[in-house]
N, C-alpha and C. Protein backbone atom coordinates (compact mmCIF):
# COMPACT_ATOMS: atom_id res chain seq x y z
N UNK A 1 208.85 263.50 -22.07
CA UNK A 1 208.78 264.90 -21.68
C UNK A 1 208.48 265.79 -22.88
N UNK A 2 209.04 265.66 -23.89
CA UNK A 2 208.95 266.18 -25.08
C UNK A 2 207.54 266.20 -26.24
N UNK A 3 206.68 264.95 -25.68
CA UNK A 3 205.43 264.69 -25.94
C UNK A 3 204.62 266.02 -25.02
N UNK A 4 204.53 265.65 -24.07
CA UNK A 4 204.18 265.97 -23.18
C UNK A 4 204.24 267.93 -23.01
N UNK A 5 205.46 268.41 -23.77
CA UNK A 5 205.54 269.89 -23.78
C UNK A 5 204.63 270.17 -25.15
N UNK A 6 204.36 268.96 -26.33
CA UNK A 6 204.31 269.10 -27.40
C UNK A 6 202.52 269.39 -27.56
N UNK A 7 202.05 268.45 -26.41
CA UNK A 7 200.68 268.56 -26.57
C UNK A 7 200.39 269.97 -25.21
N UNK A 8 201.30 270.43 -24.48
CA UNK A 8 201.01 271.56 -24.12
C UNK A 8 201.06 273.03 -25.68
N UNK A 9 201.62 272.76 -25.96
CA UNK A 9 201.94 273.95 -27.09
C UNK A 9 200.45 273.58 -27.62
N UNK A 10 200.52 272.29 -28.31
CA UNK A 10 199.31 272.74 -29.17
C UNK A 10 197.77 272.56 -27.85
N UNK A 11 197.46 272.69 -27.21
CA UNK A 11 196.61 273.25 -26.16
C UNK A 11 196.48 274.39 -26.58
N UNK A 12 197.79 274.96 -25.98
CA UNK A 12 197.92 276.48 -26.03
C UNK A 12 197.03 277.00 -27.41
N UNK A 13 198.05 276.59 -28.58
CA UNK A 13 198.05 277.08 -29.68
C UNK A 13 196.17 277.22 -29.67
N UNK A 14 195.80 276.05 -29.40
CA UNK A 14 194.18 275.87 -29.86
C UNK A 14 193.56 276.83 -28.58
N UNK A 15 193.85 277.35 -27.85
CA UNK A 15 193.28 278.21 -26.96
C UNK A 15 193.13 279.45 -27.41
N UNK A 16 194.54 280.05 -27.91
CA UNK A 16 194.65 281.20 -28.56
C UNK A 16 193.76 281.51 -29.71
N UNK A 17 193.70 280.29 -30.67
CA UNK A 17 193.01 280.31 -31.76
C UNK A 17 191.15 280.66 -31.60
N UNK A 18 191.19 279.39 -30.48
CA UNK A 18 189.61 280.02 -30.54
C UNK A 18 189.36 281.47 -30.06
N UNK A 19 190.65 281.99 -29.14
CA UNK A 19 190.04 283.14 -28.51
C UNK A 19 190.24 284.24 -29.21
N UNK A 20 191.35 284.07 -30.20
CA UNK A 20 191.22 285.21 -31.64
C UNK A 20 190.32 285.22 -32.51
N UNK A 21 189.53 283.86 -32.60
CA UNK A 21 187.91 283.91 -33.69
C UNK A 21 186.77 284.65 -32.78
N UNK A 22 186.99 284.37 -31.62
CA UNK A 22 185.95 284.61 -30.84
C UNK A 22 185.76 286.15 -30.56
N UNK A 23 186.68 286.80 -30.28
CA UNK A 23 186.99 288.08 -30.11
C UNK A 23 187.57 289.40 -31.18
N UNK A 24 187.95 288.56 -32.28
CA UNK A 24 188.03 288.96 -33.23
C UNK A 24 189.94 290.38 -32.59
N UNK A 25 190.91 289.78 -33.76
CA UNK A 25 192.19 290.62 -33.39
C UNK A 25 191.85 291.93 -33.84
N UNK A 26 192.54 292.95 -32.62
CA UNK A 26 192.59 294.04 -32.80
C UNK A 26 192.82 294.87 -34.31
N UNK A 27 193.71 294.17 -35.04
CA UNK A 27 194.01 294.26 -36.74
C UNK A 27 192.81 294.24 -37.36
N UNK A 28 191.99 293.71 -37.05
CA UNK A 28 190.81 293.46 -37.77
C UNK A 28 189.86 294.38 -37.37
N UNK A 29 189.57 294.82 -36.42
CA UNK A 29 188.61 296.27 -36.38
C UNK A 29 189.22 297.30 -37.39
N UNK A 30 187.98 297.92 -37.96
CA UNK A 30 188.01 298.84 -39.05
C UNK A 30 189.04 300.25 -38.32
N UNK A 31 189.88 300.67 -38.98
CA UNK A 31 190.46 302.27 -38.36
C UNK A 31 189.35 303.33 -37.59
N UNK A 32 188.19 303.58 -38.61
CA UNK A 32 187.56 304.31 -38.17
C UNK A 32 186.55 303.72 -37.21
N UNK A 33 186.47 302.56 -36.88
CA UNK A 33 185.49 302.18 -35.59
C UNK A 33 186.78 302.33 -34.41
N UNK A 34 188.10 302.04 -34.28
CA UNK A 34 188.76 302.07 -33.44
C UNK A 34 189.10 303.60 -32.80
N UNK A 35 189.33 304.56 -34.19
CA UNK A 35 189.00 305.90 -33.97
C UNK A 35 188.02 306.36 -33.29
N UNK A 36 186.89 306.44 -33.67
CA UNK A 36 185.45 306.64 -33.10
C UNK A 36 185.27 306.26 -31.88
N UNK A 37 185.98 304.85 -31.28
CA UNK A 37 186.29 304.87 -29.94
C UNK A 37 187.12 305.37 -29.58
N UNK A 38 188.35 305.80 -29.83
CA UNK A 38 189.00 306.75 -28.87
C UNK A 38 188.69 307.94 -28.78
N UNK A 39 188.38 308.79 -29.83
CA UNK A 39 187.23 310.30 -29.51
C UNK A 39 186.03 309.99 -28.39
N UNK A 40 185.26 308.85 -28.64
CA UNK A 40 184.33 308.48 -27.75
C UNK A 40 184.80 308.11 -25.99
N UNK A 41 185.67 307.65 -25.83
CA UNK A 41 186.15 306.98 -24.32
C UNK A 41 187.87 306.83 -24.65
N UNK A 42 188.35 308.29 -24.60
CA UNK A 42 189.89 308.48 -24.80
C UNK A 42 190.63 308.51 -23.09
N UNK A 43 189.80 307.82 -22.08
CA UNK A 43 190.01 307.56 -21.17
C UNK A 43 190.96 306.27 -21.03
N UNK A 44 189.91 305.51 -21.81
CA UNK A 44 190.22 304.08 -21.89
C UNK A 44 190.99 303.21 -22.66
N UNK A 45 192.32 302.64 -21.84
CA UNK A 45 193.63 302.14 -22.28
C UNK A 45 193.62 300.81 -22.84
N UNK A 46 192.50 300.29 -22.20
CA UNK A 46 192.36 298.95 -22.29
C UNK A 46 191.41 298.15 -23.19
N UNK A 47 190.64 297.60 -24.31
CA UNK A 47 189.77 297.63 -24.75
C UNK A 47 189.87 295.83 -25.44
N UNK A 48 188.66 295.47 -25.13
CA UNK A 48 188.50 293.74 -25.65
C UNK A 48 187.41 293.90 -27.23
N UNK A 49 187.80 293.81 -28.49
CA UNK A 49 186.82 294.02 -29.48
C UNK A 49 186.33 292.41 -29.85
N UNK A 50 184.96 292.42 -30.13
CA UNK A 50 184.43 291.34 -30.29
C UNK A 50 183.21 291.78 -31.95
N UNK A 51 183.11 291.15 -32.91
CA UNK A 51 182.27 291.38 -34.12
C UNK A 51 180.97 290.99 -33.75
N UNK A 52 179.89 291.69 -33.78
CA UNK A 52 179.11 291.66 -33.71
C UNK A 52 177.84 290.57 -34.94
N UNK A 53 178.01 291.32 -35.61
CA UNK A 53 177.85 291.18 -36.93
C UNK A 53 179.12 291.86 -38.13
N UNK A 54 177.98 291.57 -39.76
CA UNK A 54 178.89 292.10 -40.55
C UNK A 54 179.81 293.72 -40.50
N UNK A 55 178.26 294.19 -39.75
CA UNK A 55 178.16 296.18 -40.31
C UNK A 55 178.76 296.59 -38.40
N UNK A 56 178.68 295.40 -37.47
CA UNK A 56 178.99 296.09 -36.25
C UNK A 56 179.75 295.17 -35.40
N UNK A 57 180.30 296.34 -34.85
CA UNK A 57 181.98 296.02 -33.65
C UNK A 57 181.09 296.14 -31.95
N UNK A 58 181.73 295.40 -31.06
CA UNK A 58 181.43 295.62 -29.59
C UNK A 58 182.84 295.66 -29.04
N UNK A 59 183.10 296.74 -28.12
CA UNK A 59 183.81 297.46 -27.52
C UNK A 59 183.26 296.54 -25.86
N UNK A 60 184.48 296.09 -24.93
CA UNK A 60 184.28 295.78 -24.10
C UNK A 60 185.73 296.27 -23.22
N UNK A 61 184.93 297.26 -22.35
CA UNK A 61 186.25 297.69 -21.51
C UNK A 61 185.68 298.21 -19.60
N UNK A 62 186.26 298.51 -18.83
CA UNK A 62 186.18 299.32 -17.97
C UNK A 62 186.49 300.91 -17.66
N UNK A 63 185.44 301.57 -17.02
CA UNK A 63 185.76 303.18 -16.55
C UNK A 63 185.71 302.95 -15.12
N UNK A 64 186.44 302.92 -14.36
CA UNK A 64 186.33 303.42 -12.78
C UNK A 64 185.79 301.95 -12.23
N UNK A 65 186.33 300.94 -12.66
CA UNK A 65 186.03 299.44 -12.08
C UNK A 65 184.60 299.38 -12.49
N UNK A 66 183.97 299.78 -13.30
CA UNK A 66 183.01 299.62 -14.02
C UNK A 66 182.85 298.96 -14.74
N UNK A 67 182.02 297.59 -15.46
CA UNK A 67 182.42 296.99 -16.92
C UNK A 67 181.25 297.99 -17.89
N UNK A 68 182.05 297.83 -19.10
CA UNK A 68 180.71 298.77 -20.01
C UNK A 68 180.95 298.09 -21.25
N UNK A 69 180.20 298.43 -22.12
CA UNK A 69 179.90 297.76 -23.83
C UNK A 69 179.92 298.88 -24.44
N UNK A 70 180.05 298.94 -25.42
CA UNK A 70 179.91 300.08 -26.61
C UNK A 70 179.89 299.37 -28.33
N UNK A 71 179.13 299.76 -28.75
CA UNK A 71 178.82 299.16 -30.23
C UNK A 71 178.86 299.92 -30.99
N UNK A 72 180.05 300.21 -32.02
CA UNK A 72 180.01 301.18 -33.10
C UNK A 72 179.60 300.16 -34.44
N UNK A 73 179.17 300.79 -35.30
CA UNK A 73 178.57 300.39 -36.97
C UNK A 73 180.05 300.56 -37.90
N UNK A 74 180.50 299.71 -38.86
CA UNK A 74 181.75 299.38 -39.24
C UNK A 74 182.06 301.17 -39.78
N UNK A 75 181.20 301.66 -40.04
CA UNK A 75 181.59 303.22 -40.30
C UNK A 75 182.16 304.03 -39.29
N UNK A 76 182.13 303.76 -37.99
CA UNK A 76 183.06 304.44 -36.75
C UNK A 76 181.34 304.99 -35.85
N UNK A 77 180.39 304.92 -36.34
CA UNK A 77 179.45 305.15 -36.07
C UNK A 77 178.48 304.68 -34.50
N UNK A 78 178.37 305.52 -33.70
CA UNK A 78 178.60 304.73 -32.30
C UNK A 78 176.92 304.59 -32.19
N UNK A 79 176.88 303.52 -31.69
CA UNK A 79 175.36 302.77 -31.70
C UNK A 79 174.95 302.89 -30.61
N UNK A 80 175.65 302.56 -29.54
CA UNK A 80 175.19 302.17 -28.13
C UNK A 80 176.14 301.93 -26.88
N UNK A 81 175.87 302.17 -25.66
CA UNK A 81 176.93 302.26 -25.09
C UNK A 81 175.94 301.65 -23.23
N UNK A 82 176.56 300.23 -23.04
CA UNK A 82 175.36 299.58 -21.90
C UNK A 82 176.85 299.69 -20.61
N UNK A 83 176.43 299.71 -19.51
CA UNK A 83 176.75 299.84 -18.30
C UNK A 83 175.68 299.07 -17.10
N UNK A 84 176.55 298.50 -16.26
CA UNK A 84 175.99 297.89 -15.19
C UNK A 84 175.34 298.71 -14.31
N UNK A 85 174.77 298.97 -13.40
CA UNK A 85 174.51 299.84 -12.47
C UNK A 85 174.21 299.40 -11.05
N UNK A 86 174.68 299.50 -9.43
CA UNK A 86 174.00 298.89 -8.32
C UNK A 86 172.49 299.55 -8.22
N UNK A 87 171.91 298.42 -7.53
CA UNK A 87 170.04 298.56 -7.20
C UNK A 87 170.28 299.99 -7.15
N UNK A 88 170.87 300.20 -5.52
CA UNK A 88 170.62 301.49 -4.67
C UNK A 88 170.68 302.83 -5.81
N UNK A 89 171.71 302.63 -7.38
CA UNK A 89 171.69 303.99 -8.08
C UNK A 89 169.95 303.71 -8.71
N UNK A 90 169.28 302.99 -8.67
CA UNK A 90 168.05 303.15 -10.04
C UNK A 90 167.26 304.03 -9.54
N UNK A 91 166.77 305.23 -10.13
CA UNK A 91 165.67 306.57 -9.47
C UNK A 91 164.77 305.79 -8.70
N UNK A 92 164.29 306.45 -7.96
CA UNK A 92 163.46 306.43 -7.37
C UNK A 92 162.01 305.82 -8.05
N UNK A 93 161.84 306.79 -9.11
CA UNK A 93 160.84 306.50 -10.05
C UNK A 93 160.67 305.21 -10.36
N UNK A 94 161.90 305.39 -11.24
CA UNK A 94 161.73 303.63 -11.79
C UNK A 94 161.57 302.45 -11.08
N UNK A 95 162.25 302.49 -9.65
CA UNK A 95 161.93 301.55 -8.43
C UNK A 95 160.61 301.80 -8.55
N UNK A 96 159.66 303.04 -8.23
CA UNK A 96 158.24 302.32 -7.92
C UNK A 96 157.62 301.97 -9.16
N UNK A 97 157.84 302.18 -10.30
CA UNK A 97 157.36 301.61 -11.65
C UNK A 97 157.77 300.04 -11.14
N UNK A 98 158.83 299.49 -10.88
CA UNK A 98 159.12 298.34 -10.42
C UNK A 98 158.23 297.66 -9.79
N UNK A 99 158.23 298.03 -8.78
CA UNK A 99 157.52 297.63 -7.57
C UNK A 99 156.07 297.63 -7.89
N UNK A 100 155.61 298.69 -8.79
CA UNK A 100 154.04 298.24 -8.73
C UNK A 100 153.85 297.94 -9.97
N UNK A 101 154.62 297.36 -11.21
CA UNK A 101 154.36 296.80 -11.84
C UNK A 101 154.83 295.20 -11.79
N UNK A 102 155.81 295.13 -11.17
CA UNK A 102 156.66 294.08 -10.91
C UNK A 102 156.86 292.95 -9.62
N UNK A 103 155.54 293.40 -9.01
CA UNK A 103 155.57 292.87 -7.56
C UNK A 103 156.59 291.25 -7.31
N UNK A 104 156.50 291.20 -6.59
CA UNK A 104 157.70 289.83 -5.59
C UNK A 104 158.64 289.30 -7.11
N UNK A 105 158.92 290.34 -7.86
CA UNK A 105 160.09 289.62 -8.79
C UNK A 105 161.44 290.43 -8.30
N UNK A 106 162.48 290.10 -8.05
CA UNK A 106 163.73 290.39 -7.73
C UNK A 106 164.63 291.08 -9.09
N UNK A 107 165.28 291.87 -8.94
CA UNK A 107 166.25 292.39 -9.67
C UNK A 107 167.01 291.66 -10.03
N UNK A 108 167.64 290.79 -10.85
CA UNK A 108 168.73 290.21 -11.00
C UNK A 108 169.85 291.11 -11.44
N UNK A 109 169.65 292.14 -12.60
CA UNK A 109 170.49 292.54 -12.65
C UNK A 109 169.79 293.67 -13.39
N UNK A 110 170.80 294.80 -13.44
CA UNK A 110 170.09 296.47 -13.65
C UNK A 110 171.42 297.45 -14.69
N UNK A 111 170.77 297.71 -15.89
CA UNK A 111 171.68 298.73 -16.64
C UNK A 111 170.86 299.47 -16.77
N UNK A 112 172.02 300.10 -17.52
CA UNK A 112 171.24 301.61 -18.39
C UNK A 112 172.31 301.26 -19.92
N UNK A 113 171.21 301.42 -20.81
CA UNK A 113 171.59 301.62 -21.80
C UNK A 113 171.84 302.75 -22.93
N UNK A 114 172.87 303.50 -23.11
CA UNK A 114 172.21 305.15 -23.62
C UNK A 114 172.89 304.54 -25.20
N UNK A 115 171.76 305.60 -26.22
CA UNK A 115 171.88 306.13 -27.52
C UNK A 115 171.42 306.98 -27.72
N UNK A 116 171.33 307.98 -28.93
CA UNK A 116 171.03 308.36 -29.46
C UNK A 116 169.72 309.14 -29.02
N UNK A 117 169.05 308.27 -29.22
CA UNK A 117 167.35 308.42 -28.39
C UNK A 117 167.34 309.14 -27.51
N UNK A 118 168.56 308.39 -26.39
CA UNK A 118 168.34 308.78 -24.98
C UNK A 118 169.28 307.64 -23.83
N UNK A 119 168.34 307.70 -22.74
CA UNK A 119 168.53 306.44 -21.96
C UNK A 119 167.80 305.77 -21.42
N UNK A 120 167.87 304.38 -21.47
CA UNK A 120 166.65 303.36 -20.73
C UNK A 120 167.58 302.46 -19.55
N UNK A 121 166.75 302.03 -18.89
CA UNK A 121 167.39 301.10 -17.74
C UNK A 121 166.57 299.98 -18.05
N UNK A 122 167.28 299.21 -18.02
CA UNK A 122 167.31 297.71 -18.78
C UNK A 122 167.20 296.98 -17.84
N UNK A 123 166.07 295.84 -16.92
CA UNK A 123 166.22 294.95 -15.85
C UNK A 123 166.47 293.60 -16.66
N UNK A 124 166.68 292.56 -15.77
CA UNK A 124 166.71 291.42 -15.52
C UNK A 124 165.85 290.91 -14.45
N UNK A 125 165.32 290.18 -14.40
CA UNK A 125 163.67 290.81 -13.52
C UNK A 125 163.54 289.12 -12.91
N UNK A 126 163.45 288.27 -11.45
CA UNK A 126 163.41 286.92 -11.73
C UNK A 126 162.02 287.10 -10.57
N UNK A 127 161.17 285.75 -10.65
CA UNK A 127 160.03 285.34 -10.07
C UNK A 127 160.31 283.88 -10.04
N UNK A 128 160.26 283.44 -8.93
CA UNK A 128 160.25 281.18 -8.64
C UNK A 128 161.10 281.29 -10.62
N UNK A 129 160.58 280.73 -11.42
CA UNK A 129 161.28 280.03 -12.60
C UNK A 129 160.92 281.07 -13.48
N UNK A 130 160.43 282.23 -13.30
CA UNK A 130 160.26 283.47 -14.50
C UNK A 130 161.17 284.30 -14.44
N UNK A 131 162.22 284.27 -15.72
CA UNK A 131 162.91 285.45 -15.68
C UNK A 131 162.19 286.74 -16.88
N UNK A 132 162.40 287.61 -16.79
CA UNK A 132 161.91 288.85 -17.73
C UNK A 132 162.87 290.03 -17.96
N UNK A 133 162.82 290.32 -18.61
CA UNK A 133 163.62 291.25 -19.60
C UNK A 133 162.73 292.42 -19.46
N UNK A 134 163.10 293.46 -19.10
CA UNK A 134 162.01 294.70 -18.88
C UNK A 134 163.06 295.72 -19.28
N UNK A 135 162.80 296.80 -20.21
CA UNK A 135 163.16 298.16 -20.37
C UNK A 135 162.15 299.45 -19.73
N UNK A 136 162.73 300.44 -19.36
CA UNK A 136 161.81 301.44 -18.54
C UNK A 136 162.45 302.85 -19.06
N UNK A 137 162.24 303.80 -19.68
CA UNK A 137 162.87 304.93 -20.10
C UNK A 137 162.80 305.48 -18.88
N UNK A 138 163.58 306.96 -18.85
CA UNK A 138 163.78 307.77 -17.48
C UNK A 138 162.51 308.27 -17.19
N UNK A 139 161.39 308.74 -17.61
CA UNK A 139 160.12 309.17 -17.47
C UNK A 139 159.12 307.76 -16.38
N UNK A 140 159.84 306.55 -16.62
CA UNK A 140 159.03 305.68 -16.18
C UNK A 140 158.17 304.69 -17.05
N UNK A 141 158.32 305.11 -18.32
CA UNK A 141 157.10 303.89 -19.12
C UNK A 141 158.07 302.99 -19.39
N UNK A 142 157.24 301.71 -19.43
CA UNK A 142 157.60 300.76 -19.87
C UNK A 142 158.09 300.30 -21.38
N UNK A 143 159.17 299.91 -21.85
CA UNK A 143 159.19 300.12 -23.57
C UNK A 143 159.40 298.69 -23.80
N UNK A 144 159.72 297.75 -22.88
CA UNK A 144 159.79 296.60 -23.04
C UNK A 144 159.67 295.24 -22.32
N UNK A 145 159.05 294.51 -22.18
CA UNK A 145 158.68 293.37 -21.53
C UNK A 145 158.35 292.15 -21.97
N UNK A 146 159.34 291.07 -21.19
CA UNK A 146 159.75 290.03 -22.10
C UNK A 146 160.15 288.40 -21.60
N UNK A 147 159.22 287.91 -21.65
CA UNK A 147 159.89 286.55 -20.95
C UNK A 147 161.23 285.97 -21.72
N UNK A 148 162.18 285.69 -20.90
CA UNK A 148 163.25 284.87 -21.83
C UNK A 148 163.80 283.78 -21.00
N UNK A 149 164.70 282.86 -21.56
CA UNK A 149 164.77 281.73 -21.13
C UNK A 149 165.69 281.93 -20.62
N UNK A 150 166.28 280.53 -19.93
CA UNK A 150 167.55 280.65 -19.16
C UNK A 150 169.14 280.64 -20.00
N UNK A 151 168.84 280.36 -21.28
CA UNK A 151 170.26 280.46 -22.42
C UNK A 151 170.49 281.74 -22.48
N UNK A 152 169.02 282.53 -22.65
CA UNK A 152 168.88 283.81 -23.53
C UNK A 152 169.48 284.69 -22.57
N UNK A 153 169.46 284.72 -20.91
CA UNK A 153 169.91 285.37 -20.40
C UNK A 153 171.89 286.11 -20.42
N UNK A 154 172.67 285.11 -21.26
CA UNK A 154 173.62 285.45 -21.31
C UNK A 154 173.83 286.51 -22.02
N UNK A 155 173.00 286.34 -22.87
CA UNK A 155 173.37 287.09 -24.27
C UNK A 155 173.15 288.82 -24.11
């Protein structure tokens, strides 16, 4: 029995471990990126931080059963901020930019991404074995188009 609780602990232990490298502990986000998010989304109680890189943090939380991302620069500096969106919200516009640039490919999946710039709506775009990566600013042009594979899609 005592084996048996012993290799549960260290399970555990090794679960925790990877999921503190992976996600990186709250201790370890910089003050002022944790700051910068709460001025930014002082809504939000709940927050999952993951390292990006060296210079940048990702913010993973919910607004209103929403999931969203947010990426500040280790200076508190807010980069980007992506959200899911259903079909039925994408303008009008951009549906027929879709549609007549995009014929018989399906939506897989639909954000909006805002910075700085502005905002773009970000597809996931599938055809028989083609998936594509398409960005569309609010005006309707296209800013990005992109075959990617089936790994790349997680990311």
């Amino acid at each position: 029995m005592k084996k048996i609780k012993s290799i549960g602990i260290l399970v555990f232990a090794i679960i925790m471990g990877i999921t503190i490298y992976a996600f990186g502990s709250i201790d370890e986000v910089p003050k002022k990126v944790k700051d910068a998010f709460i001025l930014k989304f002082p809504e939000v109680s709940f927050v999952q931080w993951e390292k990006e890189s060296d210079t940048e943090w990702e913010a993973e939380f919910e607004i209103e059963g929403v999931e969203y991302s947010a990426n500040f620069m280790a200076d508190g500096t807010w980069a980007e901020t992506e959200h899911e969106i259903r079909k039925r919200d994408i303008p009008k516009n951009i549906r027929a930019v879709l549609k007549l640039e995009f014929p018989k490919y399906k939506i897989k999946e639909a954000e909006i991404s805002e910075t700085l710039k502005g905002s773009v709506y970000e597809f996931l775009l599938k055809k028989s074995k083609i998936n594509l990566e398409v960005a569309i600013d609010k005006k309707g042009a296209i800013l990005k188009q992109e075959v990617v594979k089936d790994e790349d899609q997680n990311d």
